[in-house]
PDB file of N, CA and C in Angstrom:
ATOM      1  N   UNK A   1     139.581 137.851 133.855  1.00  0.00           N
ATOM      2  CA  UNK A   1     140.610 138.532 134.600  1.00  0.00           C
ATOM      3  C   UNK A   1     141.325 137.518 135.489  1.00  0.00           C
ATOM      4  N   UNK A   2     142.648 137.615 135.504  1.00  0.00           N
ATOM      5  CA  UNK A   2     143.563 136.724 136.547  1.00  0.00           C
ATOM      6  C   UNK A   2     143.138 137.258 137.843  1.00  0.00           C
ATOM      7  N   UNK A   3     143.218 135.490 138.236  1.00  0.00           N
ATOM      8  CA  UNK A   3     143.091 135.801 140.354  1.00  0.00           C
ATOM      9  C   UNK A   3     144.571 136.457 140.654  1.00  0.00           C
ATOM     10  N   UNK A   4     144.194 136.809 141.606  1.00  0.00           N
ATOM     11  CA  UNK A   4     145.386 137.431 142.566  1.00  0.00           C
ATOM     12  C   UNK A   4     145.444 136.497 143.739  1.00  0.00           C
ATOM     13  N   UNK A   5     146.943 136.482 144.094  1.00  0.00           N
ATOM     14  CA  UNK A   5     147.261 135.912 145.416  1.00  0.00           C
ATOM     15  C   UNK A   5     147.590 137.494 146.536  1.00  0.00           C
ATOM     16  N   UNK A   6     147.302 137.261 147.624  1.00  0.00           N
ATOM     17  CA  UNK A   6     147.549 138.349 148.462  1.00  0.00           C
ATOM     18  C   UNK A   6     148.663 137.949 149.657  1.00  0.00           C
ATOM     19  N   UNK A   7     149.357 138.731 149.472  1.00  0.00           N
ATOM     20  CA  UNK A   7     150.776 138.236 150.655  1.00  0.00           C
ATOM     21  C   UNK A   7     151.236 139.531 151.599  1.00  0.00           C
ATOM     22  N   UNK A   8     151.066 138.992 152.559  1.00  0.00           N
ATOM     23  CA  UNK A   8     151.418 140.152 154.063  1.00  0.00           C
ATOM     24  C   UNK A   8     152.583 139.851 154.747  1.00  0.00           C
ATOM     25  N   UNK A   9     153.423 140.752 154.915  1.00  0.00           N
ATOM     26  CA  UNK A   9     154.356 140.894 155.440  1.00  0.00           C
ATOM     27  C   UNK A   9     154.223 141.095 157.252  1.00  0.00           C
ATOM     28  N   UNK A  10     155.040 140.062 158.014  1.00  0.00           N
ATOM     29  CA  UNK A  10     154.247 140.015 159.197  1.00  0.00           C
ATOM     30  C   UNK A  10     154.842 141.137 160.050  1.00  0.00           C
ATOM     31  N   UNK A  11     155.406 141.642 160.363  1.00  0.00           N
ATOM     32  CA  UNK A  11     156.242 142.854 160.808  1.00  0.00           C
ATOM     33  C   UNK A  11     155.362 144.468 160.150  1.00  0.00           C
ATOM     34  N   UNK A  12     155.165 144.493 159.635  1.00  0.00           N
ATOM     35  CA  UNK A  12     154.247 145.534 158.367  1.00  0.00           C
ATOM     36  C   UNK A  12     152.976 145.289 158.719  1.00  0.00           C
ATOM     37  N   UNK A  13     152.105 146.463 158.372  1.00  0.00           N
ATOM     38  CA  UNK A  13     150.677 146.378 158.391  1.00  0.00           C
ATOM     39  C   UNK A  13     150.154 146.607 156.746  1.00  0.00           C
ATOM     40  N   UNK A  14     150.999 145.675 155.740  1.00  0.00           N
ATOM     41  CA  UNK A  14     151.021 146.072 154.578  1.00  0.00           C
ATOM     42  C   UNK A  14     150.810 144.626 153.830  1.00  0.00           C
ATOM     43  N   UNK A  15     149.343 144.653 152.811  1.00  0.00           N
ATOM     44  CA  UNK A  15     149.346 143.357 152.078  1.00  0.00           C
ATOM     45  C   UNK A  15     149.768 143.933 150.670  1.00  0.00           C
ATOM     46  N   UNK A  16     150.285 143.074 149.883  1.00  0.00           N
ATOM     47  CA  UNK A  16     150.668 142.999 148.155  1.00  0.00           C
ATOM     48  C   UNK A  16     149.883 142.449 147.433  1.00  0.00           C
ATOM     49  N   UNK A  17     148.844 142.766 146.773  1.00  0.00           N
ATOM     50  CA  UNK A  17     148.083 142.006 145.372  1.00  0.00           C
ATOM     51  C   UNK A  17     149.314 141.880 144.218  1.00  0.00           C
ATOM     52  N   UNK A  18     149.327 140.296 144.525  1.00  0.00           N
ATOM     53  CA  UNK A  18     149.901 139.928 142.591  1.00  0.00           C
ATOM     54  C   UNK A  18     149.043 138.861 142.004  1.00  0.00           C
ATOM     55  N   UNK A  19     149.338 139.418 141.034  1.00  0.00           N
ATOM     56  CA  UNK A  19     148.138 138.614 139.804  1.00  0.00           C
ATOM     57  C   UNK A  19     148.673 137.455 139.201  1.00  0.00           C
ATOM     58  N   UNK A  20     148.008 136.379 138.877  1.00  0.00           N
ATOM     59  CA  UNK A  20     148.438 135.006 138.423  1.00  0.00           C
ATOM     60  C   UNK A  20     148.612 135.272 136.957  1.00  0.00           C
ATOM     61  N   UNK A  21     148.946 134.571 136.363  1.00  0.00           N
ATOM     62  CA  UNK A  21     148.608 134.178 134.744  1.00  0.00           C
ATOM     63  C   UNK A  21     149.797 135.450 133.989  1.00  0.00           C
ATOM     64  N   UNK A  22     149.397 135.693 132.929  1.00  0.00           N
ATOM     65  CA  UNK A  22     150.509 136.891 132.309  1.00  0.00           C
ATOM     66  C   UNK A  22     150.360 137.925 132.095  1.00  0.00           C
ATOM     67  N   UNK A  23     151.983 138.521 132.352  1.00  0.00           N
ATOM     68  CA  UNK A  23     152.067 139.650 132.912  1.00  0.00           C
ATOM     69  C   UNK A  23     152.445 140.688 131.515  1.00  0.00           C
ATOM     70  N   UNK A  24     151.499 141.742 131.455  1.00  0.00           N
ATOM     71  CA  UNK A  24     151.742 142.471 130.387  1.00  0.00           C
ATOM     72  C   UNK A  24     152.652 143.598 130.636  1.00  0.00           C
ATOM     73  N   UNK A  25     153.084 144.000 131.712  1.00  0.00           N
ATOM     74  CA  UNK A  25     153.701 144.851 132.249  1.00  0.00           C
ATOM     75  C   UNK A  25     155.122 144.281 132.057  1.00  0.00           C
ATOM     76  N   UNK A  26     155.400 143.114 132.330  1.00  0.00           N
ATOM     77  CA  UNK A  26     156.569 142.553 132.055  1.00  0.00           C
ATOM     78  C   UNK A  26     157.308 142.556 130.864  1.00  0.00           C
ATOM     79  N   UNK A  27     156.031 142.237 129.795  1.00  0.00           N
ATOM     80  CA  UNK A  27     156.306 141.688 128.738  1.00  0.00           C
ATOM     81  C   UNK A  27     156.511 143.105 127.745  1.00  0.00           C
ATOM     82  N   UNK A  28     155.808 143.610 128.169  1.00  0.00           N
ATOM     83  CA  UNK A  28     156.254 145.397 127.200  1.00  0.00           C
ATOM     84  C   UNK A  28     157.098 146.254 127.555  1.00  0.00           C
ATOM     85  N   UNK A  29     156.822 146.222 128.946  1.00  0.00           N
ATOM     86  CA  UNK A  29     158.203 146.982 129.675  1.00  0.00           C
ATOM     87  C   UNK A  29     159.522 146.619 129.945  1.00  0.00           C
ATOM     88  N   UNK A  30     159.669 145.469 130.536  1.00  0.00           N
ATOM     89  CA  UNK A  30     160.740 144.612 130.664  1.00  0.00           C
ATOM     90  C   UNK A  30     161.742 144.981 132.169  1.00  0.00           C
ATOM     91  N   UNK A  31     162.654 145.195 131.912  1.00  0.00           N
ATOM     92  CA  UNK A  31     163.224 145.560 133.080  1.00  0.00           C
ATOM     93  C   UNK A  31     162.953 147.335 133.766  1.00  0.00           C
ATOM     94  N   UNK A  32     161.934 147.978 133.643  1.00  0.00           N
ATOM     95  CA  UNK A  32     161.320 149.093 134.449  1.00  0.00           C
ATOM     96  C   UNK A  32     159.884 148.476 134.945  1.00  0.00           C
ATOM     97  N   UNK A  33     159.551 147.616 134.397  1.00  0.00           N
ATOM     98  CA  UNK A  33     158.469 147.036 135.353  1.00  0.00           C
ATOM     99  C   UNK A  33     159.027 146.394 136.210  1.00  0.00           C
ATOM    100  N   UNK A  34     160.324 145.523 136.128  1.00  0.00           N
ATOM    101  CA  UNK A  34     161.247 144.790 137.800  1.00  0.00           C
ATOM    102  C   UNK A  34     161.609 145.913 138.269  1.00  0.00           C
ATOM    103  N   UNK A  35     162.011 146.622 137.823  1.00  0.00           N
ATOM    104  CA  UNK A  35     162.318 148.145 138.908  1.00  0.00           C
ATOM    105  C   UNK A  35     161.152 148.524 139.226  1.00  0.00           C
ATOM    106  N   UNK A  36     160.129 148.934 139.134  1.00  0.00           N
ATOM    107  CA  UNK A  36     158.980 149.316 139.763  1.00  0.00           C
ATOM    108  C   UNK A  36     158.442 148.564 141.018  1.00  0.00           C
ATOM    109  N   UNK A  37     158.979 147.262 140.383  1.00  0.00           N
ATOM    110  CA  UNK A  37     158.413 145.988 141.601  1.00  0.00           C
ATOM    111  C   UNK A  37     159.443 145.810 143.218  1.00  0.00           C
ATOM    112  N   UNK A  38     160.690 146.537 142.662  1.00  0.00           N
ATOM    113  CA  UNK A  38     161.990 146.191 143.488  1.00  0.00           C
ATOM    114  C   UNK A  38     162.407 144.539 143.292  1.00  0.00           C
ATOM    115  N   UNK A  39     162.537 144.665 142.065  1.00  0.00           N
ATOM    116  CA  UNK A  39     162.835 143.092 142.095  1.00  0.00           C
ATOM    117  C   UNK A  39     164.117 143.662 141.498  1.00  0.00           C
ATOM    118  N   UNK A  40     165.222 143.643 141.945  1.00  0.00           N
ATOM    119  CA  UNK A  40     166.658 144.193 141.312  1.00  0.00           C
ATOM    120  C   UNK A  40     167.673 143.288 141.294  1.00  0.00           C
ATOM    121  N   UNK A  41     167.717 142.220 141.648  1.00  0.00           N
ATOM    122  CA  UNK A  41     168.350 140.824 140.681  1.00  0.00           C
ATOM    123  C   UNK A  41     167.792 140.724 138.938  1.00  0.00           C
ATOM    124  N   UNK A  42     166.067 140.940 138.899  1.00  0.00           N
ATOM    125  CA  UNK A  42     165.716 140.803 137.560  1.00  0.00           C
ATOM    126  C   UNK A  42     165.877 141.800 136.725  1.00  0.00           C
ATOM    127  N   UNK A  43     165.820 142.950 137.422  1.00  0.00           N
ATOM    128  CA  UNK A  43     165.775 144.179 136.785  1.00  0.00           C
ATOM    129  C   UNK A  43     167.334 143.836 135.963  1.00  0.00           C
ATOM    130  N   UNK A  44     168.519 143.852 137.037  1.00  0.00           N
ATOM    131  CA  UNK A  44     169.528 143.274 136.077  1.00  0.00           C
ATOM    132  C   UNK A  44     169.944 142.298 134.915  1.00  0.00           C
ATOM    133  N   UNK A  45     169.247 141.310 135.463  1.00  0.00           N
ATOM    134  CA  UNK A  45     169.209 140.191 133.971  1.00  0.00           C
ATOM    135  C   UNK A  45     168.581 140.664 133.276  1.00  0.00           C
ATOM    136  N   UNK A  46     167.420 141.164 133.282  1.00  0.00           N
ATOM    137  CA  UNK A  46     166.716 141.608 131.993  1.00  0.00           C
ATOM    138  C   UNK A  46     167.339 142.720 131.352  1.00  0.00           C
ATOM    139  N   UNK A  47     168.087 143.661 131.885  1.00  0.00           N
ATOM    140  CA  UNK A  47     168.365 144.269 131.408  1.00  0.00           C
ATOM    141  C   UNK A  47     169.470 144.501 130.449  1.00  0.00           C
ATOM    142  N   UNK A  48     170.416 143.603 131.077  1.00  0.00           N
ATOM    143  CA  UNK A  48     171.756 142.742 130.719  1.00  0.00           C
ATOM    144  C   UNK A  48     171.178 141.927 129.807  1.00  0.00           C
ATOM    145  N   UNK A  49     170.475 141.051 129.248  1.00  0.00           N
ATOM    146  CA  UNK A  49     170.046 140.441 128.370  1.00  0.00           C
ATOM    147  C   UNK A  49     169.296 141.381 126.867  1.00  0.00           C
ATOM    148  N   UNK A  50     168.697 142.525 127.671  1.00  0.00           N
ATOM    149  CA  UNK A  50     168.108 143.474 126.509  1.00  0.00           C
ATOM    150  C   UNK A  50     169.017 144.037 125.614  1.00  0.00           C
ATOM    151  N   UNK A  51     170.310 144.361 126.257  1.00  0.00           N
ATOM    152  CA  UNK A  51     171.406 144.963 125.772  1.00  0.00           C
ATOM    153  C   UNK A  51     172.207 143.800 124.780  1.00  0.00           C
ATOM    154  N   UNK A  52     172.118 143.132 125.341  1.00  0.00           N
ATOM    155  CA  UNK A  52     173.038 142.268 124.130  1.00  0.00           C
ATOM    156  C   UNK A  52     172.527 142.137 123.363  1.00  0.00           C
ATOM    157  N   UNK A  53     171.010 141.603 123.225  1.00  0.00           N
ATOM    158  CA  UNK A  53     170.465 141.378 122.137  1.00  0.00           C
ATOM    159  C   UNK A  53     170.068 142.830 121.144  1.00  0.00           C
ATOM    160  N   UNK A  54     170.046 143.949 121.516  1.00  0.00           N
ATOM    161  CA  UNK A  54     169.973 145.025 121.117  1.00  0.00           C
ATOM    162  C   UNK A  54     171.551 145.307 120.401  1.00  0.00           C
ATOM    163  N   UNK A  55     172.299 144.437 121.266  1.00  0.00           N
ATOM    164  CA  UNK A  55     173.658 145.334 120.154  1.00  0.00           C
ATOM    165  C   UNK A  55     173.996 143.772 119.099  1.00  0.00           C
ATOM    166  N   UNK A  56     173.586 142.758 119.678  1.00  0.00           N
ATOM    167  CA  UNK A  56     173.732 141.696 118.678  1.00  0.00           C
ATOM    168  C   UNK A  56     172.702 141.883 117.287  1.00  0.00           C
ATOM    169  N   UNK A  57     171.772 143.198 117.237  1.00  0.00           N
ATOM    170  CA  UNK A  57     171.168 143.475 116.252  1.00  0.00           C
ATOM    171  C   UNK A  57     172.109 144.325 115.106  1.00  0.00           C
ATOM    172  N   UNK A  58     173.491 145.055 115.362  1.00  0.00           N
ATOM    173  CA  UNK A  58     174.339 146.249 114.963  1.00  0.00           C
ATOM    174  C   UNK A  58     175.240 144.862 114.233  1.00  0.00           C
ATOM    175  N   UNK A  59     175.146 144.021 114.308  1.00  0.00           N
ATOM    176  CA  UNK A  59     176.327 143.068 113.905  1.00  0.00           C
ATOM    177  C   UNK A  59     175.912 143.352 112.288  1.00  0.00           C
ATOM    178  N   UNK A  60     174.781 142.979 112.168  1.00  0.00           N
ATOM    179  CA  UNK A  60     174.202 142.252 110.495  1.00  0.00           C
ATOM    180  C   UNK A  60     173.381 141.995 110.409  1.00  0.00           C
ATOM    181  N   UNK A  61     172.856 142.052 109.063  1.00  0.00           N
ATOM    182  CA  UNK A  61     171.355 141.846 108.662  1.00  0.00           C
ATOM    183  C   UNK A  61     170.524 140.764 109.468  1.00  0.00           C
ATOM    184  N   UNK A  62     171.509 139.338 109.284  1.00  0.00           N
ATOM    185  CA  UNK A  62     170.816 138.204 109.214  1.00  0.00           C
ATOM    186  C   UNK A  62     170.982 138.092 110.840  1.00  0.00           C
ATOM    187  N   UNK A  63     171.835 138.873 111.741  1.00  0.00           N
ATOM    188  CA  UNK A  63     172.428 138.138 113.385  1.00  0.00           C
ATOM    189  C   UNK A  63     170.755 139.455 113.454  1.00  0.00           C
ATOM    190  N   UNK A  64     170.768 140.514 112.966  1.00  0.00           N
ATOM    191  CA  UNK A  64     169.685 141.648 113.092  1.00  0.00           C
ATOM    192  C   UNK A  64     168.882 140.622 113.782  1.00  0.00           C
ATOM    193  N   UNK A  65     168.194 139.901 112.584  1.00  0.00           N
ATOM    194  CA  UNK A  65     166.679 139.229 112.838  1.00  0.00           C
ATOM    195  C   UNK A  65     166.917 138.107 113.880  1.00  0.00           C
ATOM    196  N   UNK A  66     167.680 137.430 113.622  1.00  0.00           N
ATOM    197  CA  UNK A  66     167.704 136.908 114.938  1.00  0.00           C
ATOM    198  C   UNK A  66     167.663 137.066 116.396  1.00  0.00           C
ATOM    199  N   UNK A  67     168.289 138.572 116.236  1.00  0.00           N
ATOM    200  CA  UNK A  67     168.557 139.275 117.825  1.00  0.00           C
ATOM    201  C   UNK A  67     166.687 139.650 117.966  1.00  0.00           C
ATOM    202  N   UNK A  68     166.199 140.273 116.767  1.00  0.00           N
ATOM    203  CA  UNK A  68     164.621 140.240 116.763  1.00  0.00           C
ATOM    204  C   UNK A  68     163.737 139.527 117.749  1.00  0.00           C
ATOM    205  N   UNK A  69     163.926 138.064 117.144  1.00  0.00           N
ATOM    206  CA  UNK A  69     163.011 137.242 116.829  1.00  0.00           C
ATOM    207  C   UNK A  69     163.336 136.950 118.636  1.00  0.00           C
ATOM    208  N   UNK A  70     164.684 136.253 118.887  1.00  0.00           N
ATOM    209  CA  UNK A  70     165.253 136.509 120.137  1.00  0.00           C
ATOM    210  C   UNK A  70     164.722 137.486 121.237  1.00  0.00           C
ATOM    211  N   UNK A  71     164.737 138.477 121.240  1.00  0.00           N
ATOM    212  CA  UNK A  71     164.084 139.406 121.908  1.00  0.00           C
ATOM    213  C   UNK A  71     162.668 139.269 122.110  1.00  0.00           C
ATOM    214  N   UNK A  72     162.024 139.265 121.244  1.00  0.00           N
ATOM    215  CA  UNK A  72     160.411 138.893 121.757  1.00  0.00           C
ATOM    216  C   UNK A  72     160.099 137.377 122.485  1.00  0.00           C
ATOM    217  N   UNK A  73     160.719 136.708 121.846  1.00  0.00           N
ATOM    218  CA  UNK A  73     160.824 135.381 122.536  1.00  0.00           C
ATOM    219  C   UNK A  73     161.191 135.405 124.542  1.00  0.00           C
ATOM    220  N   UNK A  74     162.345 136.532 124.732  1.00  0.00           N
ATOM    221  CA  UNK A  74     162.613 136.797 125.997  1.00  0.00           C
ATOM    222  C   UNK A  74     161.633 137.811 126.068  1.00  0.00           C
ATOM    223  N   UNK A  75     160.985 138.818 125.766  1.00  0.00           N
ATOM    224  CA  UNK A  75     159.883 139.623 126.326  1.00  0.00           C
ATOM    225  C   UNK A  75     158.458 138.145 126.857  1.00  0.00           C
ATOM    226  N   UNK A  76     158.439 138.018 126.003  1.00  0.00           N
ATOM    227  CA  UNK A  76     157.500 136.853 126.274  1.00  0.00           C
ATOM    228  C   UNK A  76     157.522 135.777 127.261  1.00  0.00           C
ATOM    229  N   UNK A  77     158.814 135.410 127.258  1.00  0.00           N
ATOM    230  CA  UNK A  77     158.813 134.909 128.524  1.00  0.00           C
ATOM    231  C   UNK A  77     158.851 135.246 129.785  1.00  0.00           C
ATOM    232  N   UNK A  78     159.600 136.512 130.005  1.00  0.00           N
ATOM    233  CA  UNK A  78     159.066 137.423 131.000  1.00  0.00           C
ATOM    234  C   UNK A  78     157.651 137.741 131.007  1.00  0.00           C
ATOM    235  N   UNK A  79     156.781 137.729 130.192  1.00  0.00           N
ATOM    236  CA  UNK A  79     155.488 138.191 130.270  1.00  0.00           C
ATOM    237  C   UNK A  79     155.207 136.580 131.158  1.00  0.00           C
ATOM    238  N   UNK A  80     155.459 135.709 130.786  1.00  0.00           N
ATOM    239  CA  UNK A  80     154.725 134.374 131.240  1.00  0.00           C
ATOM    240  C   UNK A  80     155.339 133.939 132.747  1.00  0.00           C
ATOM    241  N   UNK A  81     156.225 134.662 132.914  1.00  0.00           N
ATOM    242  CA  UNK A  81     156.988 133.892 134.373  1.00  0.00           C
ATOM    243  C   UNK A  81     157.141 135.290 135.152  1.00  0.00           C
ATOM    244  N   UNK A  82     156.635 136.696 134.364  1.00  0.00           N
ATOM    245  CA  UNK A  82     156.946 137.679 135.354  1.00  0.00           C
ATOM    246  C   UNK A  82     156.119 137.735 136.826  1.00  0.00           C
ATOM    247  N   UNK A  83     154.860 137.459 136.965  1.00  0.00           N
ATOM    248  CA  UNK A  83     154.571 137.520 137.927  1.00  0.00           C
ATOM    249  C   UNK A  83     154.722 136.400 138.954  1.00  0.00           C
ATOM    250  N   UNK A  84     155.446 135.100 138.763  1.00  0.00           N
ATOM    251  CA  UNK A  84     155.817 134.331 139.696  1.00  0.00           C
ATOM    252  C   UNK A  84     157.091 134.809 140.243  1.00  0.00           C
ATOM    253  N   UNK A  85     157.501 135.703 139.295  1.00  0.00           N
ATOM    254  CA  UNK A  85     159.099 135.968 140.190  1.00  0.00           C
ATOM    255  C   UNK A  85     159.006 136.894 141.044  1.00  0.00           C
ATOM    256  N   UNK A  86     158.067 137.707 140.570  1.00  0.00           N
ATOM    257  CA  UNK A  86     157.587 138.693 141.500  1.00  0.00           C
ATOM    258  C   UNK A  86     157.037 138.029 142.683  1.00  0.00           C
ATOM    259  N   UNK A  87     156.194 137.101 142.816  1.00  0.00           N
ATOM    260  CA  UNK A  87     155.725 136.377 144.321  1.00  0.00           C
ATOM    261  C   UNK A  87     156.874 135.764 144.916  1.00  0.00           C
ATOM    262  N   UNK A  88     157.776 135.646 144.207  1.00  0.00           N
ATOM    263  CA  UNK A  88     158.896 134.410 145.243  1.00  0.00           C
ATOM    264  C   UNK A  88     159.861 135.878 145.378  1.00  0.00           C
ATOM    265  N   UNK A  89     160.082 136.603 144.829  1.00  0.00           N
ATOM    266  CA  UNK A  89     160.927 137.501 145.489  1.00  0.00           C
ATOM    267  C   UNK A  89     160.123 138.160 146.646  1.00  0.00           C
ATOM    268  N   UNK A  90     158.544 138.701 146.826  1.00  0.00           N
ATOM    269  CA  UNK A  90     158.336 138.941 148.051  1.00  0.00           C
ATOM    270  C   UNK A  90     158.256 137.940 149.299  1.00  0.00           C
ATOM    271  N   UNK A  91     158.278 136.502 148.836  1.00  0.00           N
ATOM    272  CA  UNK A  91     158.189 136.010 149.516  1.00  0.00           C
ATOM    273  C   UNK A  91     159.398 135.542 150.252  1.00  0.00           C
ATOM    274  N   UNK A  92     160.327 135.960 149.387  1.00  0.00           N
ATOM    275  CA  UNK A  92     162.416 136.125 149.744  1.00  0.00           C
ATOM    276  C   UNK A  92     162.321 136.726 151.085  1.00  0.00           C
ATOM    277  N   UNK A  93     161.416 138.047 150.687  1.00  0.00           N
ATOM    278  CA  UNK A  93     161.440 139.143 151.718  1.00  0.00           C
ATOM    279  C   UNK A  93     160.588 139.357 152.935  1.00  0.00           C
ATOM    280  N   UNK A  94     160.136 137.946 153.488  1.00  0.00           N
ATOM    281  CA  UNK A  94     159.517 137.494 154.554  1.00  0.00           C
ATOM    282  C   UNK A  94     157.576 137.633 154.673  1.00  0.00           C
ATOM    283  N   UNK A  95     157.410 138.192 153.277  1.00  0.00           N
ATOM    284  CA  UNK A  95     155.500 138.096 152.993  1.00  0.00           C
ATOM    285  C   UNK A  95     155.598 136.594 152.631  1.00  0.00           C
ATOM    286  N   UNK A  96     154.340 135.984 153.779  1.00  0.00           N
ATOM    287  CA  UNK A  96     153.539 135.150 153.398  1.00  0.00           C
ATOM    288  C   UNK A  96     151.846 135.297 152.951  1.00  0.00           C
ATOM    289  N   UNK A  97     151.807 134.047 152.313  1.00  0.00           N
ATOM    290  CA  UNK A  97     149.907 134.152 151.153  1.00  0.00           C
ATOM    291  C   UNK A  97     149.597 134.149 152.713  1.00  0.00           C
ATOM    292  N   UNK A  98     148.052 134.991 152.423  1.00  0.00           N
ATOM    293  CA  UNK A  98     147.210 135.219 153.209  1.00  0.00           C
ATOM    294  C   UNK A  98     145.850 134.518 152.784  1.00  0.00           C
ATOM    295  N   UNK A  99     145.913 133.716 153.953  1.00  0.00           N
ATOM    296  CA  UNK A  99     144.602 132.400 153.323  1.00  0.00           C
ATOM    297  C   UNK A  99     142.898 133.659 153.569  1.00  0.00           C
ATOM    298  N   UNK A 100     142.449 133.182 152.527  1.00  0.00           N
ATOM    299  CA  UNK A 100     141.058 134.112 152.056  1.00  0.00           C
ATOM    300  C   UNK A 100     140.673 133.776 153.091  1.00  0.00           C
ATOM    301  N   UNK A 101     139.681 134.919 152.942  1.00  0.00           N
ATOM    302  CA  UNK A 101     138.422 134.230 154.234  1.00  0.00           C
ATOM    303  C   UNK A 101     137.688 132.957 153.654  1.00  0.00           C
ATOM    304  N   UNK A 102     136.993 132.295 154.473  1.00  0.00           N
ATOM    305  CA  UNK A 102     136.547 131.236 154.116  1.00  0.00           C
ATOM    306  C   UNK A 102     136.979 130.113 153.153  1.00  0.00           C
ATOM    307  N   UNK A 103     138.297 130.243 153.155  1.00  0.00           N
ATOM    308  CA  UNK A 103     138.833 129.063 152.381  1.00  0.00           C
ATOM    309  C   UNK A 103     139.357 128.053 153.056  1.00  0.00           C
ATOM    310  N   UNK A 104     138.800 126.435 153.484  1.00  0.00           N
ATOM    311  CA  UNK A 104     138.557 125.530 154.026  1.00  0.00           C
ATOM    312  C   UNK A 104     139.986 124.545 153.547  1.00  0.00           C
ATOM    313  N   UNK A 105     140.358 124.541 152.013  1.00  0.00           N
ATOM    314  CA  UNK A 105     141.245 123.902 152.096  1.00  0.00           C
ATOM    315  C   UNK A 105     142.496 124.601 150.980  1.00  0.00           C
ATOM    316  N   UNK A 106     143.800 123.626 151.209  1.00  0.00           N
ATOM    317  CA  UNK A 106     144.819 124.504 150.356  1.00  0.00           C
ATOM    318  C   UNK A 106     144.223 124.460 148.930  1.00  0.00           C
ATOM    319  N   UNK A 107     143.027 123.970 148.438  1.00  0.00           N
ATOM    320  CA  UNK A 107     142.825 123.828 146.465  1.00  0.00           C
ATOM    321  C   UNK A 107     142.100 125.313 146.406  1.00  0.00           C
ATOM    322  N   UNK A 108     141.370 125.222 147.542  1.00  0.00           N
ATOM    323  CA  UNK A 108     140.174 126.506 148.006  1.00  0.00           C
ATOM    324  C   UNK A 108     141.253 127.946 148.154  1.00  0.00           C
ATOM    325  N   UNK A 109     142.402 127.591 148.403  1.00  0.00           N
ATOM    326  CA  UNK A 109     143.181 128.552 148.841  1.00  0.00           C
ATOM    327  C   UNK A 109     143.502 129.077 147.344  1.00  0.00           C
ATOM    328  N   UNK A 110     144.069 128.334 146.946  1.00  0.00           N
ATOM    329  CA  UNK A 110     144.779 128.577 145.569  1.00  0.00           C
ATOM    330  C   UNK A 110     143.923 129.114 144.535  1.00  0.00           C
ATOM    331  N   UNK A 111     142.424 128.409 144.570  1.00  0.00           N
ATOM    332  CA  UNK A 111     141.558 128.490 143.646  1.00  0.00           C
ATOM    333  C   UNK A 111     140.377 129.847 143.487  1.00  0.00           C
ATOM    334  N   UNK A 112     140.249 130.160 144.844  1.00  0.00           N
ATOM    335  CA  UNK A 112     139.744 131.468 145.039  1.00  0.00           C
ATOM    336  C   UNK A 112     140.129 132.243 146.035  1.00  0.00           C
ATOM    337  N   UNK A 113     141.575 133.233 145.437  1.00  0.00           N
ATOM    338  CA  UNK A 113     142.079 133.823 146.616  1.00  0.00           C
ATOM    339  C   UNK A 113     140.950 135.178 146.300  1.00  0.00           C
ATOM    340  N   UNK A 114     140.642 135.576 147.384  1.00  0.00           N
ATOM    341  CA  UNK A 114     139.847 137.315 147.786  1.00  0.00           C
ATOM    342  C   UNK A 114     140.777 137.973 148.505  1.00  0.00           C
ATOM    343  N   UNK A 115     140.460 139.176 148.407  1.00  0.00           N
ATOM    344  CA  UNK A 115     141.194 139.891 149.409  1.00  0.00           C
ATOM    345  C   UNK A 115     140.889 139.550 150.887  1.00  0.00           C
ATOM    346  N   UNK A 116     141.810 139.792 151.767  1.00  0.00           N
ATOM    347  CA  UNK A 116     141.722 139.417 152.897  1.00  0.00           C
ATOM    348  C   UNK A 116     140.520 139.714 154.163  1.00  0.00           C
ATOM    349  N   UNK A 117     140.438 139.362 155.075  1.00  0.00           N
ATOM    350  CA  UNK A 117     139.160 140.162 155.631  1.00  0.00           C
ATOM    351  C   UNK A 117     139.821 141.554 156.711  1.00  0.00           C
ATOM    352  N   UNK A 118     139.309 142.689 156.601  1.00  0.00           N
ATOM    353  CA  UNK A 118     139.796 143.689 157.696  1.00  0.00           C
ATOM    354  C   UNK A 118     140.244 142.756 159.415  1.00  0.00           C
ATOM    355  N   UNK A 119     140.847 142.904 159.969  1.00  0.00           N
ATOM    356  CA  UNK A 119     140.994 142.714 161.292  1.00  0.00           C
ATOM    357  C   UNK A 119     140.827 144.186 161.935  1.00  0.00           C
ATOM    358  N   UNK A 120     139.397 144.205 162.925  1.00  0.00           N
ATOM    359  CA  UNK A 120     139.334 145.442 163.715  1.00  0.00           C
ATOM    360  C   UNK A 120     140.422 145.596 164.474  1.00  0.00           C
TER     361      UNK A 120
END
């Protein structure tokens, strides 16, 4: 299972789990998983990109398979870069990583994020 990074918004009493590695939500759903996330710059490109290649399939047989082959190629890459865009857009929106408990240095940080510890 992918680690998660955890990011808190300092104004908010609210942390975000996102998960490292790839994103299947991205990659099947496409632009309603960036809407779910409020990521609505991506939600637009992806979506704007789904469409062309969906009507560049109506042209012809041979532009068909290409718009195909095309399309999974961009699902896929959204699957592989969806959840970093998702961390830099919350982090657009003023959440910073929340260093684990007991993590001594930034490799420790990166390498085993946990959820955070309660503050009474």
């Amino acid at each position: 299972m992918a680690e998660k990074i955890y990011l808190r918004h300092p104004g908010k009493d609210e942390t975000v789990a996102v998960a490292t590695g790839f994103s299947w939500g991205a990659l099947l759903l496409g632009f309603v998983w960036a809407m779910s996330k409020r990521m609505w710059f991506a939600t637009f490109i992806m979506l704007a990109v789904n469409t062309l290649l969906f009507f560049s399939g109506l042209w012809g047989e041979t532009i068909g398979t290409i718009g195909l082959v095309l399309s999974v190629l961009f699902g896929v890459a959204c699957g592989v870069y969806g959840n970093q865009w998702h961390r830099w857009t919350l982090e657009q929106r003023g959440y910073v990583v929340v260093r684990p408990a007991g993590a001594d240095s930034a490799e420790a940080q990166a390498t085993h994020a946990r959820p955070p510890e309660q503050i009474p």
